[in-house]
Protein backbone atom coordinates (compact mmCIF):
# COMPACT_ATOMS: atom_id res chain seq x y z
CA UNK A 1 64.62 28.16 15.72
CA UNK A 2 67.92 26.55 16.55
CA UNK A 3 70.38 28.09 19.33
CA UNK A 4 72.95 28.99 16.39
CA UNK A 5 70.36 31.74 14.30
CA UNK A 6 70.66 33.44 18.37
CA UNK A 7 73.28 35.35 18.94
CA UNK A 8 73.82 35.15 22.77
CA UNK A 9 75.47 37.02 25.33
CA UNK A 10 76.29 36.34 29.10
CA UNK A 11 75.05 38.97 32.15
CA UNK A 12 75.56 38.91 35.57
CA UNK A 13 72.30 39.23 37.71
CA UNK A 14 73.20 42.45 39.03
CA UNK A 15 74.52 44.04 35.67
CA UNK A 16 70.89 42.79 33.69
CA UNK A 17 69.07 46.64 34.70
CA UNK A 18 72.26 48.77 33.41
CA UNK A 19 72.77 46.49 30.53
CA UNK A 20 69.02 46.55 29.67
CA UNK A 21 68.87 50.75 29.72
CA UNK A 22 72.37 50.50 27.33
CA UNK A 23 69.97 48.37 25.44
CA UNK A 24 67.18 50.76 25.68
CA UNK A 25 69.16 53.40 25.00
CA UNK A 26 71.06 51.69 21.22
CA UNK A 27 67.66 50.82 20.08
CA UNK A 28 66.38 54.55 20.51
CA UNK A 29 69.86 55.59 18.65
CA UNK A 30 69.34 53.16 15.57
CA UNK A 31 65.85 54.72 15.93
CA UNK A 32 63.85 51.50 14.83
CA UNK A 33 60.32 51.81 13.48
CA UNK A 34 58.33 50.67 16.48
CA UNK A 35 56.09 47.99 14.86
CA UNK A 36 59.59 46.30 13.78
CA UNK A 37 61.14 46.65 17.32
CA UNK A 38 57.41 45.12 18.66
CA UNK A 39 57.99 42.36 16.26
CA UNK A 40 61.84 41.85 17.64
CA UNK A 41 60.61 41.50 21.12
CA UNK A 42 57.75 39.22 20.59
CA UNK A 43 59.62 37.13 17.89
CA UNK A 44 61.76 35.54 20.44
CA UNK A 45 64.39 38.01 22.34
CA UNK A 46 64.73 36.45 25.96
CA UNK A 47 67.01 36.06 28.75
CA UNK A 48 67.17 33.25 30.61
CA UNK A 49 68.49 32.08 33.58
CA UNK A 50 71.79 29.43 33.34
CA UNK A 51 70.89 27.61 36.80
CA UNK A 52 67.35 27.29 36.59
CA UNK A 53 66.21 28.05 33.19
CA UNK A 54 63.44 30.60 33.74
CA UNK A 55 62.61 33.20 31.02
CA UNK A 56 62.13 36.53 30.55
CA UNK A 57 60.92 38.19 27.31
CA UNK A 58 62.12 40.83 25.82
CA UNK A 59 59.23 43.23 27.02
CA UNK A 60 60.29 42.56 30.49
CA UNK A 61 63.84 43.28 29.51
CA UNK A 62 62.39 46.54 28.09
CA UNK A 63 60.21 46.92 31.42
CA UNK A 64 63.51 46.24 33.41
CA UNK A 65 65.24 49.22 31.65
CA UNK A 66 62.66 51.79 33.03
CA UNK A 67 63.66 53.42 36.64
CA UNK A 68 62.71 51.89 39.44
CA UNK A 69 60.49 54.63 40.57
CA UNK A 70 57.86 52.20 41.03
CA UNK A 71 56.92 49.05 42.03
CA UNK A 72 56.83 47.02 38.50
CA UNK A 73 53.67 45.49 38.29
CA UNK A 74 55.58 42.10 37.46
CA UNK A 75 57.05 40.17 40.22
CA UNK A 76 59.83 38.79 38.16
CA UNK A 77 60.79 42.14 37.05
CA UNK A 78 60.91 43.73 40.48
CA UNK A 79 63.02 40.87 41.39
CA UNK A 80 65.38 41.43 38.75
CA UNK A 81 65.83 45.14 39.70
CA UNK A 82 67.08 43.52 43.00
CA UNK A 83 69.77 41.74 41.36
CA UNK A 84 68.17 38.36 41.81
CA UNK A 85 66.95 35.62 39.55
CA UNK A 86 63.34 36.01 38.49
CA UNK A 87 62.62 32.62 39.95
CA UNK A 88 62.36 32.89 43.85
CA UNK A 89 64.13 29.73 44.80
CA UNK A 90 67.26 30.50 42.35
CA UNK A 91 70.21 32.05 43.75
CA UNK A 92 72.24 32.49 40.59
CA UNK A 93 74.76 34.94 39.27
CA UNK A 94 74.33 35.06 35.50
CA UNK A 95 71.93 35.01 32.82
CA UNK A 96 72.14 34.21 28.96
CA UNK A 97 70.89 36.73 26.66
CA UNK A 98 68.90 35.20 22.97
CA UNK A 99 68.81 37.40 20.47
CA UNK A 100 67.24 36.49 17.32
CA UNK A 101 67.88 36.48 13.66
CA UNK A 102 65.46 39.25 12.27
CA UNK A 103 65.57 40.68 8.76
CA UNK A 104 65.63 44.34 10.29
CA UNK A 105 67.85 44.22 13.07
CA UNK A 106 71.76 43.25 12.86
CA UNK A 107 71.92 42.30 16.44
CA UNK A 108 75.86 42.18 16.45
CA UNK A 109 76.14 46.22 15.51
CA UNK A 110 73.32 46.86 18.37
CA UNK A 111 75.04 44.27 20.94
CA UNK A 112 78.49 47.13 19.57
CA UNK A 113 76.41 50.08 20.08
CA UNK A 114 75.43 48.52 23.17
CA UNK A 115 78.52 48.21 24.90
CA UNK A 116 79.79 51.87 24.21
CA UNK A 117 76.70 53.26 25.70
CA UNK A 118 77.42 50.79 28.60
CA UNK A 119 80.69 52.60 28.84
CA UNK A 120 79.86 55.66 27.98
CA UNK A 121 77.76 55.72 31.83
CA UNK A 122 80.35 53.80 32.62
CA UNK A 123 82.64 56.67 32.24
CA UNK A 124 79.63 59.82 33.12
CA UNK A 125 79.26 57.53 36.28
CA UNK A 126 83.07 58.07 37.09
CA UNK A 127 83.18 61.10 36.30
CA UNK A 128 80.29 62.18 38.60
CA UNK A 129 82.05 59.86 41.37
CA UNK A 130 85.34 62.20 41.21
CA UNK A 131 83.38 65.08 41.51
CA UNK A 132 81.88 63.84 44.46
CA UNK A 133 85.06 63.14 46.12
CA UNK A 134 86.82 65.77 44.98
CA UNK A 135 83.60 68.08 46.70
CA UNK A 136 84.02 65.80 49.68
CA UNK A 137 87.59 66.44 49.68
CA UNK A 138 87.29 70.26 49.13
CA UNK A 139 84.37 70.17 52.60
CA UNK A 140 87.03 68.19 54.27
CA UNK A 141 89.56 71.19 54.10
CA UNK A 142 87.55 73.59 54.55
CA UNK A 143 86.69 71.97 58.12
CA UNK A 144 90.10 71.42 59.21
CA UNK A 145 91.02 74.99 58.01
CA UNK A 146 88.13 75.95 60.31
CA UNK A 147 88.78 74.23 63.69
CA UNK A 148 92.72 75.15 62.87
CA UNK A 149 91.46 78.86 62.94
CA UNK A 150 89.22 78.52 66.27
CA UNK A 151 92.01 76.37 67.53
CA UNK A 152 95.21 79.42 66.56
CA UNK A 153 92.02 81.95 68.20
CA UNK A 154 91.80 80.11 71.06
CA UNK A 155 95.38 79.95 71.80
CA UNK A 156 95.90 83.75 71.20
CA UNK A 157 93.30 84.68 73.43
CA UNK A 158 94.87 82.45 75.86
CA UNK A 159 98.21 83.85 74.99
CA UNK A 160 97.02 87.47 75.77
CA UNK A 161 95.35 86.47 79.01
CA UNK A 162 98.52 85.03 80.55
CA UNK A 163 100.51 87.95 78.96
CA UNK A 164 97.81 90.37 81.18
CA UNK A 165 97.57 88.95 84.37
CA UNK A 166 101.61 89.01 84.34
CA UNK A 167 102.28 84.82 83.98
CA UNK A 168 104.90 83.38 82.63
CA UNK A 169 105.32 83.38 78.70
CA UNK A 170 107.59 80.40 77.79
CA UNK A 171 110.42 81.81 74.99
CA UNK A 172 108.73 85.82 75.29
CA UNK A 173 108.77 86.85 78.70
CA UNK A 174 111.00 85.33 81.40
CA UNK A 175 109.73 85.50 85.21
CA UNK A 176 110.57 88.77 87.61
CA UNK A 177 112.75 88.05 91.08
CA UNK A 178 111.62 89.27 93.53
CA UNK A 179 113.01 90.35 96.84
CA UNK A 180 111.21 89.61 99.36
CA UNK A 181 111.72 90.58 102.95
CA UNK A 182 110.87 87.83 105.36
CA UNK A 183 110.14 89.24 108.59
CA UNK A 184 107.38 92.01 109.12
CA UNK A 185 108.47 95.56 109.49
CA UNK A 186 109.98 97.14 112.51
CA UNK A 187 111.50 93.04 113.26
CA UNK A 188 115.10 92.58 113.41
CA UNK A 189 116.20 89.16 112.23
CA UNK A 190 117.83 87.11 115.03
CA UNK A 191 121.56 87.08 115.52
């Protein structure tokens, strides 16, 4: 096959797992007879990388969309789940994406379908994020409404001790004068 019956597509290393679920995820929604989506990934769908050149079928792709609860049993897999090139010496950023011309499949309205799932989590992601922060947020006041109360507790009781042992309350309660007589009783000052 020539490179212009592929339709190809661009990925960044680190994007090739969520774009391979989206994937995952169109194929089950065009719901694809599995003996024709077998045939798709054998005939030829493959990434591969634009620095070095290495491939990865389409099964792997697949493989790559499954969590990472695991280990994968491939190498090149588990290295892709990493964010890195399959190849171990490659440090690169992007891989091309081959897709086939097959007689079942119209790549171009999966690629479509592809991309608003990709958004779709895109968006539930988001979502999930501002809920997060807004929780976060939500703990946050509820600890400085906390110490403020220990901290206005503290001060009353404070407050209420000076107030009982008779101290001196600044703007509530101004000092007592005193007389007081210097010289012991029954002692006449000197004249």
């Amino acid at each position: 096959m020539t490179r212009e019956s592929f339709l190809v597509r661009q990925e960044h290393v680190q994007n090739l797992g969520r774009f391979s679920q989206a994937l995952a995820e169109s194929l089950q929604q065009f719901a694809f007879d599995q003996e024709i989506l077998s045939s798709a990934l054998r005939s030829g769908i493959f990434a591969e990388c634009v620095q070095c050149g290495i491939r990865v079928t389409g099964e792997e792709l697949l493989e790559l969309s499954e969590p990472a609860k695991a280990p994968a049993h491939n190498p090149r897999v588990e290295r892709l789940r990493q964010g890195y090139c399959a190849r171990n010496s490659c440090d690169t950023y992007f891989y091309r994406l081959l897709f086939p011309a097959h007689p079942d499949i119209d790549w171009a309205t999966v690629l479509a379908r592809t991309e608003s799932v990709a958004a779709e989590r895109v968006q539930q992601v988001e979502a999930g994020d501002a809920m997060n922060e807004a929780a976060k947020r939500a703990a946050r006041w509820r600890l400085v409404a906390r110490v403020g109360i220990g901290l206005a507790a503290v001060a009353l009781l404070l407050l209420v001790r000076q107030w009982y042992l008779g101290g001196r309350i600044p703007l509530i309660r101004e000092p007592e004068n005193f007389q007081v007589d210097h010289f012991p009783s029954g002692q006449q000052p000197p004249q």
